[in-house]
Protein backbone atom coordinates (compact mmCIF):
# COMPACT_ATOMS: atom_id res chain seq x y z
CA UNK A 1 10.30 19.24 -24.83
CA UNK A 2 6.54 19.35 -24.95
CA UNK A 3 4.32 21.72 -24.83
CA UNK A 4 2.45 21.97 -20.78
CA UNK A 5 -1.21 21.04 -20.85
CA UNK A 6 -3.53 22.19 -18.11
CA UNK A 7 -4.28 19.98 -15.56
CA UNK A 8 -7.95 19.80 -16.38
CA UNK A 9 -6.65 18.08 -19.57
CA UNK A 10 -4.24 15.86 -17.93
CA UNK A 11 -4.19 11.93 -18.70
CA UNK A 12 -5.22 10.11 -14.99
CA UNK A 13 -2.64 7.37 -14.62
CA UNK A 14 -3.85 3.99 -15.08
CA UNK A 15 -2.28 0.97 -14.72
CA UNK A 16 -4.27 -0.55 -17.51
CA UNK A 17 -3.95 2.58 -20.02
CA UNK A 18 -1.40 1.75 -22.39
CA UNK A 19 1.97 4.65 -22.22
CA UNK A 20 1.63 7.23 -24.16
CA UNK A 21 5.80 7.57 -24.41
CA UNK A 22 8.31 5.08 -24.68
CA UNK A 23 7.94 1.52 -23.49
CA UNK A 24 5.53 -0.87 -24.52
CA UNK A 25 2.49 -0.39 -26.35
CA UNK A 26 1.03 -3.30 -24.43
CA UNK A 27 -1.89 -2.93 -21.87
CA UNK A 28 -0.36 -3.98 -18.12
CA UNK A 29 -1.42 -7.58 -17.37
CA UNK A 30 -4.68 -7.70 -15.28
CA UNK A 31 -4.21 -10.46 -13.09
CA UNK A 32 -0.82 -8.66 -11.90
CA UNK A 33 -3.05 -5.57 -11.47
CA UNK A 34 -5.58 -7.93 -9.58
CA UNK A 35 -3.05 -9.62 -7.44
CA UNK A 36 -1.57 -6.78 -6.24
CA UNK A 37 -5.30 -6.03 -5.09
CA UNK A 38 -6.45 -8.53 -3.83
CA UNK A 39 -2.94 -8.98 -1.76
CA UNK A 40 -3.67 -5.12 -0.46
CA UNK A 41 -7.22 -5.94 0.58
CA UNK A 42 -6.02 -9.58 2.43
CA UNK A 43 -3.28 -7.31 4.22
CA UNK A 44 -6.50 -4.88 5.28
CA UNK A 45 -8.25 -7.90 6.30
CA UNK A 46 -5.47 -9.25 8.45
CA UNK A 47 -4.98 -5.64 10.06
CA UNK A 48 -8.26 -5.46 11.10
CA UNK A 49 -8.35 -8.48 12.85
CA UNK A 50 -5.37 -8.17 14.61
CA UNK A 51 -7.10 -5.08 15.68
CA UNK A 52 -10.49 -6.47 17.13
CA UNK A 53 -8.24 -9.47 18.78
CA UNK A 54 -6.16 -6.32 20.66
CA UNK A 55 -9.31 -4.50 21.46
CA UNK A 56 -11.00 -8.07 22.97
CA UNK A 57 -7.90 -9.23 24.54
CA UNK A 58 -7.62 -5.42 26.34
CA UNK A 59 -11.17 -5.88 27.05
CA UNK A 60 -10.63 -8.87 29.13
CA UNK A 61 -7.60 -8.29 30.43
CA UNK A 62 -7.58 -4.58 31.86
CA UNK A 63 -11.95 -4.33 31.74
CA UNK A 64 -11.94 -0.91 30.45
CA UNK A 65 -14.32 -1.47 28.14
CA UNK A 66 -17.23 1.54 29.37
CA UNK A 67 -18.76 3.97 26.37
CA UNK A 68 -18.07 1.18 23.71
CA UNK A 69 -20.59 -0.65 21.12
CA UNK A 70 -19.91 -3.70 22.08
CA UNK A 71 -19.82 -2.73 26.30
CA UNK A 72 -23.43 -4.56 27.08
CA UNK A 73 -21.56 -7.53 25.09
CA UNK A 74 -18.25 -7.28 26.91
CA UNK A 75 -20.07 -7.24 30.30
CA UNK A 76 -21.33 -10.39 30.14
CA UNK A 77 -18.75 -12.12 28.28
CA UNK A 78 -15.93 -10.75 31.01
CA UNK A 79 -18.33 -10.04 34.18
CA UNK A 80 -14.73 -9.62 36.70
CA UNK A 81 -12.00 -9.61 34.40
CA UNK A 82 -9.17 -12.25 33.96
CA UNK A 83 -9.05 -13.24 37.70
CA UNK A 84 -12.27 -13.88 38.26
C-alpha cells in the first residue's frame, strides 16, 4: 500500500485531471463534463419555475399572499381572489 499523505497535501478531484492510478491517462472529455452541466443548471431552471408558477397559482387561488415582495404586485393582479 501507499504511504498516507496529509490532507493539506491531498489531490482535489477533478473531472478533467487526468488519474493518477490505473485507467486511462486521458483527460475526461469536456463536452461530457459540460453536458452534464449544463443539463444540472436546465434542471435548476425548470425547478425554479415550477416554483414561482406554485407560489402565483397559491397566490390567486387561496390570496394569502400578505408580508411578501411581490404583495403590492399580487394585490392588484388578484384584487378578490379566483371568484371574483
Amino acid at each position: 500500500m501507499g504511504e498516507c499523505t496529509p490532507l493539506t497535501k491531498q489531490r482535489i478531484f477533478d473531472p478533467l485531471r487526468p488519474r493518477a492510478h490505473g485507467g486511462s491517462s486521458r483527460p475526461t472529455d469536456r463536452r461530457g463534463v459540460q453536458l452534464v452541466r449544463g443539463l444540472l443548471a436546465l434542471a435548476y431552471l425548470l425547478v425554479a419555475l415550477l416554483f414561482a408558477i406554485e407560489f402565483v397559482v397559491r397566490a390567486w387561488r387561496f390570496g394569502r399572499y400578505s408580508g411578501t415582495l411581490v404583495e403590492p404586485l399580487f394585490r392588484r393582479w388578484f384584487p378578490k381572489g379566483p371568484a371574483a
